[in-house]
C-alpha atoms as a PDB file:
ATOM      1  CA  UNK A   1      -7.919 -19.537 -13.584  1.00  0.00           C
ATOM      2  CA  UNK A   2      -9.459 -17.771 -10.674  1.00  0.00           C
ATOM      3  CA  UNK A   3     -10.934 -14.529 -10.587  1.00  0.00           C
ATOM      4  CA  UNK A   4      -9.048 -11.465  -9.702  1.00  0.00           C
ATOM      5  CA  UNK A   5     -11.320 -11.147  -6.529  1.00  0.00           C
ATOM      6  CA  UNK A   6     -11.064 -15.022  -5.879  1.00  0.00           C
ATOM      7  CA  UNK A   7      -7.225 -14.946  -5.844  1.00  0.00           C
ATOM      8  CA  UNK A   8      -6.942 -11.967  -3.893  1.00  0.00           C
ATOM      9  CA  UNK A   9      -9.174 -13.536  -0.994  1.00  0.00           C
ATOM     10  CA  UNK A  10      -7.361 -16.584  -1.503  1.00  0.00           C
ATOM     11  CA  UNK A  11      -4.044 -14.284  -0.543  1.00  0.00           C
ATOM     12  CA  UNK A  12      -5.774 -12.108   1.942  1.00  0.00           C
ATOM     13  CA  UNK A  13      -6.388 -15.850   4.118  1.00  0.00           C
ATOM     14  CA  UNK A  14      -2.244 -16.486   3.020  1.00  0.00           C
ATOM     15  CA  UNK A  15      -1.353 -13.054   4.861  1.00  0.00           C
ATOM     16  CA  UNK A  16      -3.387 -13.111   7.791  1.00  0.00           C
ATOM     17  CA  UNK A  17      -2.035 -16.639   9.094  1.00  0.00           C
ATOM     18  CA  UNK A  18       1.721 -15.643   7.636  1.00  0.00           C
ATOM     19  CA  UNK A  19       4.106 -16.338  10.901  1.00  0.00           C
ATOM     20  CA  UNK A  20       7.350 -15.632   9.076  1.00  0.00           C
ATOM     21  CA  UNK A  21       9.011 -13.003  10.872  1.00  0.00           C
ATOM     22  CA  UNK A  22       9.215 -13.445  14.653  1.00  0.00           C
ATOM     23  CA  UNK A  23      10.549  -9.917  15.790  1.00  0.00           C
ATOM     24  CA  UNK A  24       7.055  -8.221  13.522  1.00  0.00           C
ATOM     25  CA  UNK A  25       4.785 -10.871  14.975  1.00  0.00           C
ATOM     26  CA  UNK A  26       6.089 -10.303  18.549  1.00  0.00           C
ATOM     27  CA  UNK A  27       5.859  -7.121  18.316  1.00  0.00           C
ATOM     28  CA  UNK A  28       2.476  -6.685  16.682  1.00  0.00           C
ATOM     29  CA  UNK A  29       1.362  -9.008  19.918  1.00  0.00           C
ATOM     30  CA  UNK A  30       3.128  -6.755  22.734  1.00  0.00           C
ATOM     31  CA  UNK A  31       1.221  -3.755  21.188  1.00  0.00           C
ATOM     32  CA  UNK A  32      -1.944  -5.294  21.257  1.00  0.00           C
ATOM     33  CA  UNK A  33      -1.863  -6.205  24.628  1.00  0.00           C
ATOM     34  CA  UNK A  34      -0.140  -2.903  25.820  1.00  0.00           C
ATOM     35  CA  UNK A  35      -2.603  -1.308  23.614  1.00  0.00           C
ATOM     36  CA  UNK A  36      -2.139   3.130  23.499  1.00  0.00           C
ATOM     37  CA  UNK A  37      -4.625   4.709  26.496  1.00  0.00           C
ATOM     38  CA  UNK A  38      -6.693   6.256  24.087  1.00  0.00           C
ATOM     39  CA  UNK A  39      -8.013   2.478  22.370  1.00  0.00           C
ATOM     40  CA  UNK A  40      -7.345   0.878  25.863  1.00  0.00           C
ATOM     41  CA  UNK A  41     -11.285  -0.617  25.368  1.00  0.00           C
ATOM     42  CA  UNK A  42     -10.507  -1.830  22.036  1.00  0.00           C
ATOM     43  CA  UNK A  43      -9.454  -5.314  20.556  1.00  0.00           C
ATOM     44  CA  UNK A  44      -6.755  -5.215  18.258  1.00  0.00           C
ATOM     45  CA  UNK A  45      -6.062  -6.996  14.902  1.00  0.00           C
ATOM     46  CA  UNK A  46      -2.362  -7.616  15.754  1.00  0.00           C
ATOM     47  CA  UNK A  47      -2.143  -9.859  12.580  1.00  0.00           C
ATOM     48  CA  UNK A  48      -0.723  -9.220   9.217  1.00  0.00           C
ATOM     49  CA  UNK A  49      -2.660  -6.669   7.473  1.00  0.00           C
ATOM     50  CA  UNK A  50      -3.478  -7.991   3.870  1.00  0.00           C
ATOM     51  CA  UNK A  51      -4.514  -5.133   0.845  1.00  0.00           C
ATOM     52  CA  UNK A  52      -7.294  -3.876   0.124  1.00  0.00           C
ATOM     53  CA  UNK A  53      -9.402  -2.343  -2.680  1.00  0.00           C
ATOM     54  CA  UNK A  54     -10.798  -2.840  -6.258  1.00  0.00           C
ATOM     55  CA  UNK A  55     -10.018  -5.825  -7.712  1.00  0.00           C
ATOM     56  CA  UNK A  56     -10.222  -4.660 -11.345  1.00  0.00           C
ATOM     57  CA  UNK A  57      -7.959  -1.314 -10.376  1.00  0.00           C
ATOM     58  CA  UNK A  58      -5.718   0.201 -12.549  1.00  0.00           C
ATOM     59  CA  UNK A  59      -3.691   1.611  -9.777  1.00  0.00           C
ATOM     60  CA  UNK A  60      -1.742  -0.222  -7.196  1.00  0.00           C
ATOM     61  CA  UNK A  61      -0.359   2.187  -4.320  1.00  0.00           C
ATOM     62  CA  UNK A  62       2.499   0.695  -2.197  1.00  0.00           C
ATOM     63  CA  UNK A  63       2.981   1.792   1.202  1.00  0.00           C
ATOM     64  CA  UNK A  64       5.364   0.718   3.467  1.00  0.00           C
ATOM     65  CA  UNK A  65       3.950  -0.905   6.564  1.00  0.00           C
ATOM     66  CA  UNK A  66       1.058  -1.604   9.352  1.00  0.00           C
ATOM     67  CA  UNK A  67       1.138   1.517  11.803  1.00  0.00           C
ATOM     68  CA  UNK A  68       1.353  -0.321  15.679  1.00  0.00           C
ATOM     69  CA  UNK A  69      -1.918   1.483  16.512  1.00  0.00           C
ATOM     70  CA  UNK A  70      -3.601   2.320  13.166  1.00  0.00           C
ATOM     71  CA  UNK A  71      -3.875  -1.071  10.945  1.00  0.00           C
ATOM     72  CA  UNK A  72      -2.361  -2.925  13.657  1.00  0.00           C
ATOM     73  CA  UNK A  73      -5.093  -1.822  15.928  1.00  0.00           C
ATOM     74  CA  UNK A  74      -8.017  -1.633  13.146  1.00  0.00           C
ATOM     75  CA  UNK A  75      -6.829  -4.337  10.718  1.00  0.00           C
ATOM     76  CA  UNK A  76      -7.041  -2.393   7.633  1.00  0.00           C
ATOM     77  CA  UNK A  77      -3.598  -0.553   5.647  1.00  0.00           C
ATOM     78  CA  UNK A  78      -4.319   3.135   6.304  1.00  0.00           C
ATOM     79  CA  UNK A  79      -6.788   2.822   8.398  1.00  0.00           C
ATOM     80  CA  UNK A  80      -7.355   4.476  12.056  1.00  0.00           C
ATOM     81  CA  UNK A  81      -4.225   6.769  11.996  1.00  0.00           C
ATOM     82  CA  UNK A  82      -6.426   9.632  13.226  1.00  0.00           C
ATOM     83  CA  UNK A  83      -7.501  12.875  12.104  1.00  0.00           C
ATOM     84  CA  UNK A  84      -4.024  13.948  11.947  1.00  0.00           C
ATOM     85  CA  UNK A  85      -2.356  10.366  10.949  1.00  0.00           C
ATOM     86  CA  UNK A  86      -1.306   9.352   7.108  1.00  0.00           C
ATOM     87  CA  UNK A  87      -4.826   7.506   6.415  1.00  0.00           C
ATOM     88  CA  UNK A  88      -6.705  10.358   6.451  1.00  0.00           C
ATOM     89  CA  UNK A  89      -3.949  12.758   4.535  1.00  0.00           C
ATOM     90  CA  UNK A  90      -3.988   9.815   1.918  1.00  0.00           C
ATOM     91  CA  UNK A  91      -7.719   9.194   1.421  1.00  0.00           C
ATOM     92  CA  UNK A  92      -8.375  13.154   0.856  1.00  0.00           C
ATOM     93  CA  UNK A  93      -6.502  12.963  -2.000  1.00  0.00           C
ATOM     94  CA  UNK A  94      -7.713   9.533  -3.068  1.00  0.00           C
ATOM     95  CA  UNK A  95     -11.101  11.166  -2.638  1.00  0.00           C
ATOM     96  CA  UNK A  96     -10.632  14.289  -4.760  1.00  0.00           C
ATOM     97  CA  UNK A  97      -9.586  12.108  -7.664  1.00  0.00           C
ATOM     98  CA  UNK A  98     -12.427   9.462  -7.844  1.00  0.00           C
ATOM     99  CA  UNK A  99     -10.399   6.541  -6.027  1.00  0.00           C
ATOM    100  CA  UNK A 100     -11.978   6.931  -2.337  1.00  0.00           C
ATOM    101  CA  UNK A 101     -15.778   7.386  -1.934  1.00  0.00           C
ATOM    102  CA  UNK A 102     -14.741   9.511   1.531  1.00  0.00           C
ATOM    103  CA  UNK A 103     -11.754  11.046   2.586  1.00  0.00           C
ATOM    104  CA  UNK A 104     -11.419   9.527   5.932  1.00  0.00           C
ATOM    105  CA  UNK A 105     -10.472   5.892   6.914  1.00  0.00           C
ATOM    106  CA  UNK A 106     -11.224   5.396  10.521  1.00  0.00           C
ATOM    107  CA  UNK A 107     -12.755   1.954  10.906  1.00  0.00           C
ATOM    108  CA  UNK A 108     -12.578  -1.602   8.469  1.00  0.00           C
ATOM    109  CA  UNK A 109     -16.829  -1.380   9.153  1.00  0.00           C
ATOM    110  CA  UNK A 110     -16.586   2.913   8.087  1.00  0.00           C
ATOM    111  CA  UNK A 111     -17.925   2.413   5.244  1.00  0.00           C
ATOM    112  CA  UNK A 112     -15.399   3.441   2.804  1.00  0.00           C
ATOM    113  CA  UNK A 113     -14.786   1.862  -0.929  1.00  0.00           C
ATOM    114  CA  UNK A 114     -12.146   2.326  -3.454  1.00  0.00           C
ATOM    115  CA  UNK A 115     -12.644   2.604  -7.133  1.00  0.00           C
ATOM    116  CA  UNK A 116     -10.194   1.403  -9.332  1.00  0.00           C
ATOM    117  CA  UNK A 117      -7.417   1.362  -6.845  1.00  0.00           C
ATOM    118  CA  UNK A 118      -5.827  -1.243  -4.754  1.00  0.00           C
ATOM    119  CA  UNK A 119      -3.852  -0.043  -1.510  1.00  0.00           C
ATOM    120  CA  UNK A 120      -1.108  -3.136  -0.434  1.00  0.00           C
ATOM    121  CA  UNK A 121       1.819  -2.183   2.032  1.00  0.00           C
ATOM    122  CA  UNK A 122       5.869  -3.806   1.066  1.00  0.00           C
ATOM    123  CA  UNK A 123       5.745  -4.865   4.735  1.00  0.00           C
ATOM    124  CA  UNK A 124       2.763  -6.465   6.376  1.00  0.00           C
ATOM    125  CA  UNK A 125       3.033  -6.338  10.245  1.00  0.00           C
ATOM    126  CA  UNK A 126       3.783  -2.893  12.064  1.00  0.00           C
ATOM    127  CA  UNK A 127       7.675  -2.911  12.948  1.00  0.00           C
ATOM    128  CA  UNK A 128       9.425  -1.313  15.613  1.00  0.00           C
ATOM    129  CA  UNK A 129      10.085   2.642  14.647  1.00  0.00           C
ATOM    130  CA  UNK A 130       8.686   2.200  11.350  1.00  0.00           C
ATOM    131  CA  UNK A 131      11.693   0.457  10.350  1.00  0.00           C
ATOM    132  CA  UNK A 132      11.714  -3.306   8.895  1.00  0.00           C
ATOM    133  CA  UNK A 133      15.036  -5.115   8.193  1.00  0.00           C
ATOM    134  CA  UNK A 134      15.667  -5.825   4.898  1.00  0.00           C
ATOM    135  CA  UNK A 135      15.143  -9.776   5.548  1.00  0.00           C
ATOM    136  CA  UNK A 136      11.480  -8.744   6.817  1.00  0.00           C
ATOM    137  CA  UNK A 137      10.730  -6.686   3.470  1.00  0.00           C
ATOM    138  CA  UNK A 138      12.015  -9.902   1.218  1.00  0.00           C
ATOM    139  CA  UNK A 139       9.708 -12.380   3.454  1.00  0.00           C
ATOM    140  CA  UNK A 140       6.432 -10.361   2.295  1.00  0.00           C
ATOM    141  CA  UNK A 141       7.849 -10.157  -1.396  1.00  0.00           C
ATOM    142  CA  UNK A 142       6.057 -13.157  -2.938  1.00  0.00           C
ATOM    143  CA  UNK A 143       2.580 -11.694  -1.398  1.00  0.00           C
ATOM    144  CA  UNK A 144       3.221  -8.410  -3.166  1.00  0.00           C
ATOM    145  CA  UNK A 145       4.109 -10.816  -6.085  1.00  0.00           C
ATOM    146  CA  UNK A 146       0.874 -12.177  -5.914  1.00  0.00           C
ATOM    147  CA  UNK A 147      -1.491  -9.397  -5.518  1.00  0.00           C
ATOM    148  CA  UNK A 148       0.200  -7.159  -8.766  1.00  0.00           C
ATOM    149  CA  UNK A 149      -0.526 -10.561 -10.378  1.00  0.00           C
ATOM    150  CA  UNK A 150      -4.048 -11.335  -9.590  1.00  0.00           C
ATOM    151  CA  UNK A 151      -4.539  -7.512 -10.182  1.00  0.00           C
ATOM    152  CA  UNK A 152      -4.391  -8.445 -13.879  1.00  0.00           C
ATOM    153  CA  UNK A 153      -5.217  -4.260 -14.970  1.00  0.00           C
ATOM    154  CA  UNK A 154      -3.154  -2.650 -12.842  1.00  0.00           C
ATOM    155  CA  UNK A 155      -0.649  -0.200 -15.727  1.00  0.00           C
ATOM    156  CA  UNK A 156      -0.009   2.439 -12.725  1.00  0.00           C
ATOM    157  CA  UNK A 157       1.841   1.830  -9.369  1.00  0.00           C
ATOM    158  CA  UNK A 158       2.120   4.889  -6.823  1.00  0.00           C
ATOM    159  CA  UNK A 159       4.805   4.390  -4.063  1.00  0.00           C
ATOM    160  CA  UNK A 160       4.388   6.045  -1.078  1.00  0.00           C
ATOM    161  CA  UNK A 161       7.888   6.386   0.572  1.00  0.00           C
ATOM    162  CA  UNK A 162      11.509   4.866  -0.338  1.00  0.00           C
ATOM    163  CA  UNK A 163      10.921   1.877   0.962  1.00  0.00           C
ATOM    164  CA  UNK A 164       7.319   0.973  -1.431  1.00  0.00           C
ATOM    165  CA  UNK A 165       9.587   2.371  -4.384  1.00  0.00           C
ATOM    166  CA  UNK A 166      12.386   0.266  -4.193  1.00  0.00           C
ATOM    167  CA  UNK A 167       9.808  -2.478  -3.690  1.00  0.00           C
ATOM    168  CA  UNK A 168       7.678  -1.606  -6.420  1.00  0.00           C
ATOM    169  CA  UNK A 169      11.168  -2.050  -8.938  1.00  0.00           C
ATOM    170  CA  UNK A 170      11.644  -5.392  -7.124  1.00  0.00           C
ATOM    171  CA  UNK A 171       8.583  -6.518  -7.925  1.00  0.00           C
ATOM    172  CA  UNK A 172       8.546  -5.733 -11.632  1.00  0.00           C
ATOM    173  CA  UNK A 173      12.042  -7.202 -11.554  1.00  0.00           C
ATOM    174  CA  UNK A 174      10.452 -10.447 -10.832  1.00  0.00           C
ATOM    175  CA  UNK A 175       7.250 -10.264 -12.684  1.00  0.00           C
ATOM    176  CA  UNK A 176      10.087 -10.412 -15.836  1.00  0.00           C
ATOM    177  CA  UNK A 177       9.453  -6.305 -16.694  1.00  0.00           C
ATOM    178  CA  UNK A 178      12.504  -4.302 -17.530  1.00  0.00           C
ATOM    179  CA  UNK A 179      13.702  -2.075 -15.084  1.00  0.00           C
ATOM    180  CA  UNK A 180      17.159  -0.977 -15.831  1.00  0.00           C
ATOM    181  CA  UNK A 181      18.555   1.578 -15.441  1.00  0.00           C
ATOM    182  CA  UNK A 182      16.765   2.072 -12.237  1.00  0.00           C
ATOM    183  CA  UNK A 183      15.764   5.578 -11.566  1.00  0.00           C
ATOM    184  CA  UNK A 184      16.540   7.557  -8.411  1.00  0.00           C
ATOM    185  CA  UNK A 185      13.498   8.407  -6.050  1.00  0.00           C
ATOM    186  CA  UNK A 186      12.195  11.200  -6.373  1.00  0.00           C
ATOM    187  CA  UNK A 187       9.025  12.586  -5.239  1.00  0.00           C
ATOM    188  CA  UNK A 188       6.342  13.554  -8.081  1.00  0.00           C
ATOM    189  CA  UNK A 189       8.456  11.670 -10.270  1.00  0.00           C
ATOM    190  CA  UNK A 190       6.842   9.553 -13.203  1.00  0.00           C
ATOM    191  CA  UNK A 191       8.400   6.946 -14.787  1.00  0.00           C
ATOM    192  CA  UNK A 192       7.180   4.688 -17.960  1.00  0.00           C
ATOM    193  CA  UNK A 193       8.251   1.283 -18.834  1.00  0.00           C
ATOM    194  CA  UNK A 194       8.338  -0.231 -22.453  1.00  0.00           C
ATOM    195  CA  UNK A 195       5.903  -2.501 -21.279  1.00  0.00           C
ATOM    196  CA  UNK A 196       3.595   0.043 -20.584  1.00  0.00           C
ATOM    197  CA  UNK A 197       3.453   0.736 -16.820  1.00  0.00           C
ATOM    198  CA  UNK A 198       4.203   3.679 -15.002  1.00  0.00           C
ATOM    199  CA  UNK A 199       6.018   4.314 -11.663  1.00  0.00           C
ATOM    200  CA  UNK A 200       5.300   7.255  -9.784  1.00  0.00           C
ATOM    201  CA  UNK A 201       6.894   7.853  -6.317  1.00  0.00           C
ATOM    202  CA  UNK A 202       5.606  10.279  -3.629  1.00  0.00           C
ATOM    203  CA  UNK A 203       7.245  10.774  -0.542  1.00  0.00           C
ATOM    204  CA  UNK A 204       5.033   8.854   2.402  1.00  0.00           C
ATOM    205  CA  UNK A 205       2.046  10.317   4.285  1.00  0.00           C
ATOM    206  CA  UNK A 206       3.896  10.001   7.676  1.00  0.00           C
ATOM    207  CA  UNK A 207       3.314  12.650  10.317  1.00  0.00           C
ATOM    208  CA  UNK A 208       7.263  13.352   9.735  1.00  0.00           C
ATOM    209  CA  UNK A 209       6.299  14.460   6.282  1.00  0.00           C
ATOM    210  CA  UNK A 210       2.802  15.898   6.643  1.00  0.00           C
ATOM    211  CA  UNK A 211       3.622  18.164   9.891  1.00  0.00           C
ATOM    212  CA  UNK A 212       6.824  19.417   8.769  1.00  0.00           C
ATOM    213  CA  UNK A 213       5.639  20.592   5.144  1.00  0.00           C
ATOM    214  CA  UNK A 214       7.610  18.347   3.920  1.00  0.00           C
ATOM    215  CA  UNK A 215       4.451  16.276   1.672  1.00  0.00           C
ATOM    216  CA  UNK A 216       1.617  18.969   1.320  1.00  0.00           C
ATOM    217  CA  UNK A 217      -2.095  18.353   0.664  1.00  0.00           C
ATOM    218  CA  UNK A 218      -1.665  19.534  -2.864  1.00  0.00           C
ATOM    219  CA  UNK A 219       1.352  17.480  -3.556  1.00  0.00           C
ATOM    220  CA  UNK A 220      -0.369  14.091  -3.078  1.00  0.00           C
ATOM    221  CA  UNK A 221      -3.115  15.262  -4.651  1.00  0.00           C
ATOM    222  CA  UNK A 222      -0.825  15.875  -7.744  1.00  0.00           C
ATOM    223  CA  UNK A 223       0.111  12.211  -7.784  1.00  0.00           C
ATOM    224  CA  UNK A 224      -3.484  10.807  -7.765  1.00  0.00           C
ATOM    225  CA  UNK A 225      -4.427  12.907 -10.614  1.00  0.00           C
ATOM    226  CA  UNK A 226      -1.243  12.187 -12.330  1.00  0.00           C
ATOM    227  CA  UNK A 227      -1.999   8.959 -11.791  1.00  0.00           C
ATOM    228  CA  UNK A 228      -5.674   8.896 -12.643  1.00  0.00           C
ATOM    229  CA  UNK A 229      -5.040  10.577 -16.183  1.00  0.00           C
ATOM    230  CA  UNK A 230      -2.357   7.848 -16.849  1.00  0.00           C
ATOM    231  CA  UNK A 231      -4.664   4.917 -15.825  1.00  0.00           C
ATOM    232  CA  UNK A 232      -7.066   6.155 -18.196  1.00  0.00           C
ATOM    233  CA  UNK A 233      -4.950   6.680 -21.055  1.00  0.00           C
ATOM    234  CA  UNK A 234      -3.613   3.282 -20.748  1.00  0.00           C
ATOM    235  CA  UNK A 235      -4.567  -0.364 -21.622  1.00  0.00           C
ATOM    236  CA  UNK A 236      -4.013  -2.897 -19.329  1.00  0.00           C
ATOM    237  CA  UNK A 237      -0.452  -4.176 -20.235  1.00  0.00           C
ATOM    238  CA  UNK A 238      -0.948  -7.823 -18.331  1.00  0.00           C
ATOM    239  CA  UNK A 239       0.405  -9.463 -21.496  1.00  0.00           C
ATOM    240  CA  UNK A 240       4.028  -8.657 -20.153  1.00  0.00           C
ATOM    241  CA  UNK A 241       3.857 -10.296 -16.921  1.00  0.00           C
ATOM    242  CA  UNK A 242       5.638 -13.560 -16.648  1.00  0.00           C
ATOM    243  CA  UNK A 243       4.061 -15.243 -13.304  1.00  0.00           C
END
């Protein structure tokens, strides 16, 4: 069986070369060529953006998708939003709790590690206005799938937005864990299964949310150390996944 960093860069190869959905992957070309004045010098991944992060985490955030000009641009989820953008508002509270070792994430080359935390996306090309079709979110399934599986530790998945909650659910739906009743999202909501993981939804770290109050500093930073204090209370429950 290969190792949880072996699979993982086996998957990251899968992602990168993954031509499924033409609207994402015609879009995620226009943009790079159009590029946004202010990177108008730069090359731009344009590609899939795989996950990143420690492959022996305990915690597995979800996010929802590639921004055109952030990871679309850099090639990295999170990653060159700006000082302003959702990267940056994530990693500073990733960073207070022990899971960032900097709270900025400007570049794939800037340097910065995680520490037992793994950072995937429910969608992995940048759609138009944010918003993938629910046929786009099911094509990327089986490589969200495949990362909580190599991720063998994982016992603690933070969603970040509606969309990486509902996918989070689907996911343990078909990695055979019980999920029923689903609950309602919510944000700072925590949720424990029988089979020992926990569920904890946030709303996303989208300018929407950030400049309008709506998701505050301190309110992310209340998920990561909810999250932290769970991970380490908890043993790996791996011996309830079914693929």
């Amino acid at each position: 069986m290969p190792s949880p960093s072996d699979a993982l860069a086996l998957l990251r190869r899968r992602v990168i070369a993954c031509n499924s959905c033409h609207r994402l992957r015609e879009y995620c070309g226009r943009v790079g060529e159009v590029k946004k004045a202010a990177y108008r010098n730069e090359i731009y991944w344009a590609r899939p953006v795989p996950g990143f992060g420690d492959p022996n985490a305990h915690v597995l955030v979800i996010g929802l998708a590639p921004a055109a000009h952030g990871a679309n641009r850099t090639g990295r989820a999170f990653t060159g939003d700006g000082a302003l953008g959702s990267g940056d508002f994530l990693m500073r509270a990733m960073h207070a709790h022990g899971f960032a070792s900097q709270p900025t994430s400007e570049r794939k080359d800037d340097g910065l590690k995680l520490t037992d935390a793994y950072i995937t996306m429910a969608v992995r090309c940048a759609p138009p206005d944010n918003k993938p079709t629910s046929a786009e979110i099911a094509a990327c399934h089986d490589y969200l799938v495949s990362e909580f599986t190599a991720l063998s530790r994982v016992s603690v998945i933070v969603c970040l937005g509606r969309i990486a909650y509902d996918a989070a659910w689907q996911l343990l739906d078909s990695c055979g864990v019980r999920t029923s009743p689903r609950p309602p999202f919510g944000h700072g909501a925590v949720h424990h299964l029988s089979a020992g993981y926990a569920v904890i939804a946030s709303y996303h770290p989208s300018r929407q949310n950030t400049n309008t109050g709506r998701l505050t500093p301190a309110m992310l930073s209340d998920v990561f150390r909810e999250a932290g204090t769970i991970a380490r209370a908890a043993s790996p429950p791996g011996d309830a996944r079914t693929t």
